[in-house]
C-alpha atoms as a PDB file:
ATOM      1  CA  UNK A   1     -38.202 -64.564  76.819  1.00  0.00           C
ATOM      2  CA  UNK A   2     -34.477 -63.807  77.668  1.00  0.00           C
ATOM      3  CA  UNK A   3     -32.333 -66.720  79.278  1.00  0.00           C
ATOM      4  CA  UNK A   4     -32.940 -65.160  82.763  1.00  0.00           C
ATOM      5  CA  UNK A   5     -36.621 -65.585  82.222  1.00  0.00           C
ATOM      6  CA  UNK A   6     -36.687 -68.795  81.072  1.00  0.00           C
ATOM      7  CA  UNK A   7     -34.476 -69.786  84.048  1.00  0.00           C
ATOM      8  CA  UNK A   8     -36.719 -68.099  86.642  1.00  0.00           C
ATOM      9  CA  UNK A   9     -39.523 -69.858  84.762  1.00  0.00           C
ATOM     10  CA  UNK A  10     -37.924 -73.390  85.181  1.00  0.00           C
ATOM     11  CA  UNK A  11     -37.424 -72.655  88.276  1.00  0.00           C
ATOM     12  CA  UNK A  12     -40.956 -71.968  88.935  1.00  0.00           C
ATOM     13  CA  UNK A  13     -42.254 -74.477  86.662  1.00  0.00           C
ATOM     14  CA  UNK A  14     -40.027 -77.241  88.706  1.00  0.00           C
ATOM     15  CA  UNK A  15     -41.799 -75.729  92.005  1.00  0.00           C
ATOM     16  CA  UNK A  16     -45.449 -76.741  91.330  1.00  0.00           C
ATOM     17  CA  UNK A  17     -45.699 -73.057  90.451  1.00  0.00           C
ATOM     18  CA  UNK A  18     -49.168 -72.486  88.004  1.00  0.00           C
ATOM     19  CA  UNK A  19     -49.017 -71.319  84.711  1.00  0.00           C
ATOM     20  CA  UNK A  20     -50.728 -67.892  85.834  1.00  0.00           C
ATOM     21  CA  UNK A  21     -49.212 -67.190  88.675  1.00  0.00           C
ATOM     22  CA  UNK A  22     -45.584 -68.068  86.518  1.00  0.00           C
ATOM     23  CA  UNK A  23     -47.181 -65.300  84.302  1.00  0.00           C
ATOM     24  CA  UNK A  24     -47.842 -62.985  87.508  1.00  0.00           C
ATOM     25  CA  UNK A  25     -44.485 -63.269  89.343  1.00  0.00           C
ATOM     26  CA  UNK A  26     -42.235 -62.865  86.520  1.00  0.00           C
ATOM     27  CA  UNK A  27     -44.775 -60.050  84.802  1.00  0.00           C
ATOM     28  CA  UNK A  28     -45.565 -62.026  81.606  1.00  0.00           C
ATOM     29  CA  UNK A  29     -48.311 -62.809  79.598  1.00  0.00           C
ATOM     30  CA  UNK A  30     -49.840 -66.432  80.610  1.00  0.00           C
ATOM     31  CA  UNK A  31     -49.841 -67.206  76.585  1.00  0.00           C
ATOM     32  CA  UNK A  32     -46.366 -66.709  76.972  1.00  0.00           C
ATOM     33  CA  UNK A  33     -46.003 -68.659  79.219  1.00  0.00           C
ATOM     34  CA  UNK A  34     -47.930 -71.350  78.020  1.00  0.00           C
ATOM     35  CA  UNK A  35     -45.328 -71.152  74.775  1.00  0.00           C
ATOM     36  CA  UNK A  36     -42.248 -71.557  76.816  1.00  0.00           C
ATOM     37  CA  UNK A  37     -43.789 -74.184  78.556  1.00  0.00           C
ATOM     38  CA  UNK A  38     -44.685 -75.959  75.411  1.00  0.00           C
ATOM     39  CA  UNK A  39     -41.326 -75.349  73.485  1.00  0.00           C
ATOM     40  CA  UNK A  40     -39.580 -76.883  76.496  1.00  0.00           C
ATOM     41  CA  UNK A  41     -42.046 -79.781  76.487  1.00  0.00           C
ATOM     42  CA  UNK A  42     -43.855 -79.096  79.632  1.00  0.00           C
ATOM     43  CA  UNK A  43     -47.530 -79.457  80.178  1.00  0.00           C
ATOM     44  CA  UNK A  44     -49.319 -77.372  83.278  1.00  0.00           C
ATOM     45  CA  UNK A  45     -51.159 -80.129  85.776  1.00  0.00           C
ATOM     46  CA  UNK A  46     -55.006 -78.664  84.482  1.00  0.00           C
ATOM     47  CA  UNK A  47     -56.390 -80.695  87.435  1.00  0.00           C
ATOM     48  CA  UNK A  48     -57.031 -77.583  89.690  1.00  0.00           C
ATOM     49  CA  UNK A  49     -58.436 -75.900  86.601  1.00  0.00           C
ATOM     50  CA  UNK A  50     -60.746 -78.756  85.786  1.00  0.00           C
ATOM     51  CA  UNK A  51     -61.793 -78.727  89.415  1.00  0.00           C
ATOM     52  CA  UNK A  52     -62.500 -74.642  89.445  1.00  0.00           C
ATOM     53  CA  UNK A  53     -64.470 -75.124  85.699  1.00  0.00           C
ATOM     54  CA  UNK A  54     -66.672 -77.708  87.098  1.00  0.00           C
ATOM     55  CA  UNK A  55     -67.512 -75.576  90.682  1.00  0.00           C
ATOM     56  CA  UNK A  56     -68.038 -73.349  88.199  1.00  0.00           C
ATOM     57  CA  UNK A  57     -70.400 -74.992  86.468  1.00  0.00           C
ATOM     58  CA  UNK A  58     -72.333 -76.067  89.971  1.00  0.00           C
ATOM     59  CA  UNK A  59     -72.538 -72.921  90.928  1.00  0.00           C
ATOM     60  CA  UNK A  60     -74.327 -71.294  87.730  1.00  0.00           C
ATOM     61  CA  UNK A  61     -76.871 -74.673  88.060  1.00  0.00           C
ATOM     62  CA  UNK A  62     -77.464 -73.589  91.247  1.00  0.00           C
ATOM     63  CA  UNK A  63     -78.133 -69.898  90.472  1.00  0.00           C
ATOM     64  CA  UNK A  64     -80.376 -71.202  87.803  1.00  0.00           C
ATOM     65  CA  UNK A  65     -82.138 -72.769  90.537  1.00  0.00           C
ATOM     66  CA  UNK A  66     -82.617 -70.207  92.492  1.00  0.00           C
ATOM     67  CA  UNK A  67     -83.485 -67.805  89.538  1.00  0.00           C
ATOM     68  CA  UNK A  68     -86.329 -70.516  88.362  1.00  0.00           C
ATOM     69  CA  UNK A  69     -87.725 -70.145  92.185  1.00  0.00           C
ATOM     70  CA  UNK A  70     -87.979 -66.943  92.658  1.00  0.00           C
ATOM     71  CA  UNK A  71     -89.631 -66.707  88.969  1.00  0.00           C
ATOM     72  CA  UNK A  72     -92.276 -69.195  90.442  1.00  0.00           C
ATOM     73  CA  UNK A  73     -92.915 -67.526  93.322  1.00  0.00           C
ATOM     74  CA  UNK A  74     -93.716 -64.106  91.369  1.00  0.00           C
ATOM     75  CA  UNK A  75     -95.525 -66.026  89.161  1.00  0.00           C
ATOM     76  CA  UNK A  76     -97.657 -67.755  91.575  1.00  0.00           C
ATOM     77  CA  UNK A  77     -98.249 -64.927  93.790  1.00  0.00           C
ATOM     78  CA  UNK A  78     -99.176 -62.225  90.881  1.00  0.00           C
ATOM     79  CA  UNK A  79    -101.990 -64.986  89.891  1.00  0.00           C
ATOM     80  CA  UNK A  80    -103.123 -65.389  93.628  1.00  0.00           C
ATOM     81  CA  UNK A  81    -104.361 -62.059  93.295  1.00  0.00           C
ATOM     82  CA  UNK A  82    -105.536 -61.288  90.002  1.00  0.00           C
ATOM     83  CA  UNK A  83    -108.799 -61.890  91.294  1.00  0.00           C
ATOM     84  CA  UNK A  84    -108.367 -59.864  94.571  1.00  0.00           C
ATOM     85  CA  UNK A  85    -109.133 -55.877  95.090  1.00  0.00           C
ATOM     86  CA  UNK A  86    -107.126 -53.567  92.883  1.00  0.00           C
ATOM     87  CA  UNK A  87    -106.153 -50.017  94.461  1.00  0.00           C
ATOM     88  CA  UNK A  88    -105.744 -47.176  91.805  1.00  0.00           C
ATOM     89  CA  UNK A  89    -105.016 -44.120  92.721  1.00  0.00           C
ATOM     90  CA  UNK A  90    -103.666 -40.554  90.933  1.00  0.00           C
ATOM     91  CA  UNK A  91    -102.021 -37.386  91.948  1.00  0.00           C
ATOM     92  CA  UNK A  92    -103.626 -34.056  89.818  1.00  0.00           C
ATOM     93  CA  UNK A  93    -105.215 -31.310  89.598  1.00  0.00           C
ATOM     94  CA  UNK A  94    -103.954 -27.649  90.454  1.00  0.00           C
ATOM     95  CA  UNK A  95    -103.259 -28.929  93.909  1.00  0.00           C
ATOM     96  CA  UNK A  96    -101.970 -32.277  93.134  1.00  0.00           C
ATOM     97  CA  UNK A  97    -104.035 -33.871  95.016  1.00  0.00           C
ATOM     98  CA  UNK A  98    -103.943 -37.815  95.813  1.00  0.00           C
ATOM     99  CA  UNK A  99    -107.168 -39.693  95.103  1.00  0.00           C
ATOM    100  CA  UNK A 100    -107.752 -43.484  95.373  1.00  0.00           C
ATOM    101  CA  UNK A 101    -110.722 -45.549  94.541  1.00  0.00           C
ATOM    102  CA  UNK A 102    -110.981 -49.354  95.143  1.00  0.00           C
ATOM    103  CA  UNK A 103    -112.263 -51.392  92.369  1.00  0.00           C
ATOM    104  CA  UNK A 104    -113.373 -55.059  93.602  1.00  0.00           C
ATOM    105  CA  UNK A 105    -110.982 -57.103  91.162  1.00  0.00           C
ATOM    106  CA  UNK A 106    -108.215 -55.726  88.602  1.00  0.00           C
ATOM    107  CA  UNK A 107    -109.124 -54.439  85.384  1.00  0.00           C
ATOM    108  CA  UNK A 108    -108.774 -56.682  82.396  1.00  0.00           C
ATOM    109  CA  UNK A 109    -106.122 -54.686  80.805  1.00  0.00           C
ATOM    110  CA  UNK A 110    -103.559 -55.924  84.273  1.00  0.00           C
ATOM    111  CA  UNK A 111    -105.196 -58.895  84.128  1.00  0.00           C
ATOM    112  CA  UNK A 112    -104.043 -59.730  80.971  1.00  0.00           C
ATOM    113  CA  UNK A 113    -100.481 -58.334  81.835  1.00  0.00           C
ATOM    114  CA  UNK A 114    -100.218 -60.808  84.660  1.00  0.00           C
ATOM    115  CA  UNK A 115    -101.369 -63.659  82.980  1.00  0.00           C
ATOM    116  CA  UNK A 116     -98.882 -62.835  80.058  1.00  0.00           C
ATOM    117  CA  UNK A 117     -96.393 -61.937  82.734  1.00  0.00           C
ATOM    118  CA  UNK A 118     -97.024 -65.285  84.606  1.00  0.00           C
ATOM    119  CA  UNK A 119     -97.291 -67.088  80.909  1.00  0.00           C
ATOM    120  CA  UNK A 120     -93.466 -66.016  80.200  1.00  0.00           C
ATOM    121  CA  UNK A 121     -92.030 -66.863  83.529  1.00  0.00           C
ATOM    122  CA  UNK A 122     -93.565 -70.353  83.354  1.00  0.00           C
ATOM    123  CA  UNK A 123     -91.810 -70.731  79.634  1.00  0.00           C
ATOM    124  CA  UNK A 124     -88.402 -69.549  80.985  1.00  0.00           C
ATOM    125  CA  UNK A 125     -89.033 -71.853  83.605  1.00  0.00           C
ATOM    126  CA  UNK A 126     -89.602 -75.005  81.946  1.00  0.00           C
ATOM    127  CA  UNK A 127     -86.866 -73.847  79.614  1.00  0.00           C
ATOM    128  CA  UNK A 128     -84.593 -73.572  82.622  1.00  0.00           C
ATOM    129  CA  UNK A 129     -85.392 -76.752  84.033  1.00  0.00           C
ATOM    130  CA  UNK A 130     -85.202 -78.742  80.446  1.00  0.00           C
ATOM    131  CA  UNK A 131     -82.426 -76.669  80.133  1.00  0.00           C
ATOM    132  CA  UNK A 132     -83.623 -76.644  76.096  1.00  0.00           C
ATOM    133  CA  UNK A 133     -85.148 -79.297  75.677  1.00  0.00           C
ATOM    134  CA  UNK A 134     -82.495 -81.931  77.329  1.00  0.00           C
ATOM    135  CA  UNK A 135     -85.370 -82.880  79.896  1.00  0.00           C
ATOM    136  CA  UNK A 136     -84.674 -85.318  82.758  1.00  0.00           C
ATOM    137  CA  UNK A 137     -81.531 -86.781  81.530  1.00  0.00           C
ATOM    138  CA  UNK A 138     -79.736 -83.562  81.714  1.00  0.00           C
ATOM    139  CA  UNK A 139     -81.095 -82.715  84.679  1.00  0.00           C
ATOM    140  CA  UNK A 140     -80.128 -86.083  86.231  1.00  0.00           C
ATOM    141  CA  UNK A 141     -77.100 -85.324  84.876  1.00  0.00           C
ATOM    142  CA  UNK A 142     -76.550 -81.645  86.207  1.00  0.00           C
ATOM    143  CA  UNK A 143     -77.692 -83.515  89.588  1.00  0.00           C
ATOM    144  CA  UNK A 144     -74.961 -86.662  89.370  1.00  0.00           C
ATOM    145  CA  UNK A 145     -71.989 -83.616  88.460  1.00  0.00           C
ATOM    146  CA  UNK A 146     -73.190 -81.804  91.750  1.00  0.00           C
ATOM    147  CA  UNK A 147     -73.135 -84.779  93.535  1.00  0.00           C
ATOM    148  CA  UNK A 148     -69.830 -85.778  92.306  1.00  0.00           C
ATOM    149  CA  UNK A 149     -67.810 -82.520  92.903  1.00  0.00           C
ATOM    150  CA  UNK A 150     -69.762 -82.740  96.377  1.00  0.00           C
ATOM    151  CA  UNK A 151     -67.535 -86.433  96.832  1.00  0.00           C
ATOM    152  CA  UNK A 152     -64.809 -84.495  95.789  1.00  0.00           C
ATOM    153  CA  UNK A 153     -64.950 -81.272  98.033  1.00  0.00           C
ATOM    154  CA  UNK A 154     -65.604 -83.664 100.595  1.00  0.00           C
ATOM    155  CA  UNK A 155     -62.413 -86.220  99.630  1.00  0.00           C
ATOM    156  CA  UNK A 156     -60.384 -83.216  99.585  1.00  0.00           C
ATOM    157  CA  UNK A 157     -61.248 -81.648 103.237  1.00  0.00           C
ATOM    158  CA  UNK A 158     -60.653 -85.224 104.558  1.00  0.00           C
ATOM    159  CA  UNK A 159     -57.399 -85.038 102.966  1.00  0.00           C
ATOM    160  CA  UNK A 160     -56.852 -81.855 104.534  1.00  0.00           C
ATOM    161  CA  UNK A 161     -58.118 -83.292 108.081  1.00  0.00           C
ATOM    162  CA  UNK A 162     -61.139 -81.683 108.392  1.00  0.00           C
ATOM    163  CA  UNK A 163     -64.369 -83.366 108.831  1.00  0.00           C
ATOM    164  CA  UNK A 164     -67.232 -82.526 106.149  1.00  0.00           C
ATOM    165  CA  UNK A 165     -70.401 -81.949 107.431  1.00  0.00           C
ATOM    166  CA  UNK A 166     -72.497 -84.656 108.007  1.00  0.00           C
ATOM    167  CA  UNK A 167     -69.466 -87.320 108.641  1.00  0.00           C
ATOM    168  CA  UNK A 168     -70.407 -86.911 112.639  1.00  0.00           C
ATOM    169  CA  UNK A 169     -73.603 -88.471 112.254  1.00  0.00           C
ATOM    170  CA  UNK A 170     -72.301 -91.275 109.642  1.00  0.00           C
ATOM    171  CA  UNK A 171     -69.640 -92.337 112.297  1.00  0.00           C
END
């Protein structure tokens, strides 16, 4: 970095500015930046990062959530009719014709796919929710991080002067 750089960064640096955006305003790579910073014995404020890493990590609980419920309900609702009327049906011939036949429960050979099917969703399942094999007190865990960056988003909207939802009711 030339003299004018480092100035500019100061500059920035003195401003609150982030270590990225530093990097995006003066066209520089953020490791360079982060080397200036640290030659000149500055340290970034990581708070905002810390706060986006653990959203972060909500929101990928939360899509393995929803990924472990809609595994269920497959699950669940390819069993609730393994037992219930099977359509086939075939196109052929030289007039490709369509014929259909009902058969009064699925043959054994989808049978066994579903239950296989249904067999692997419940093991990614329960590894999902044990999250390999850390059980409750992970879980309780994943559940007290959600509920703390819930405080927080909430702490910082009041700080902003809105009203999280909910705080109507409490009042």
């Amino acid at each position: 970095m030339n003299i004018q750089t480092r100035t500019a960064a100061r500059e920035l640096f003195d401003a609150g500015v982030s270590r990225n955006e530093i990097a995006r305003r003066l066209d520089l790579d953020p490791a360079t930046v982060t080397r200036w910073a640290r030659s000149e014995g500055l340290e970034f404020d990581r708070s905002s990062t810390e706060q986006a890493t653990k959203a972060h990590v909500v929101d990928l609980v939360a899509a393995r959530i929803r990924l472990a419920e809609k595994m269920s309900a497959v699950a669940e609702e390819m069993l609730d009719e393994v037992n219930e009327e099977y359509l086939v049906f075939s196109f052929g011939g030289k007039d490709n014709t369509y014929a259909e036949h009902t058969l009064p429960a699925a043959p054994v050979e989808v049978k066994r796919s579903i239950v296989v099917t249904a067999g692997i969703a419940f093991d990614k399942l329960t590894r999902i929710v044990e999250k390999d094999n850390g059980g409750l007190g992970e879980t309780v865990g994943v559940i007290e991080l959600f509920a703390s960056n819930l405080t927080a988003a909430a702490e910082m909207l009041r700080a902003q002067g809105e009203t999280p939802l909910g705080d109507d009711d409490a009042a």
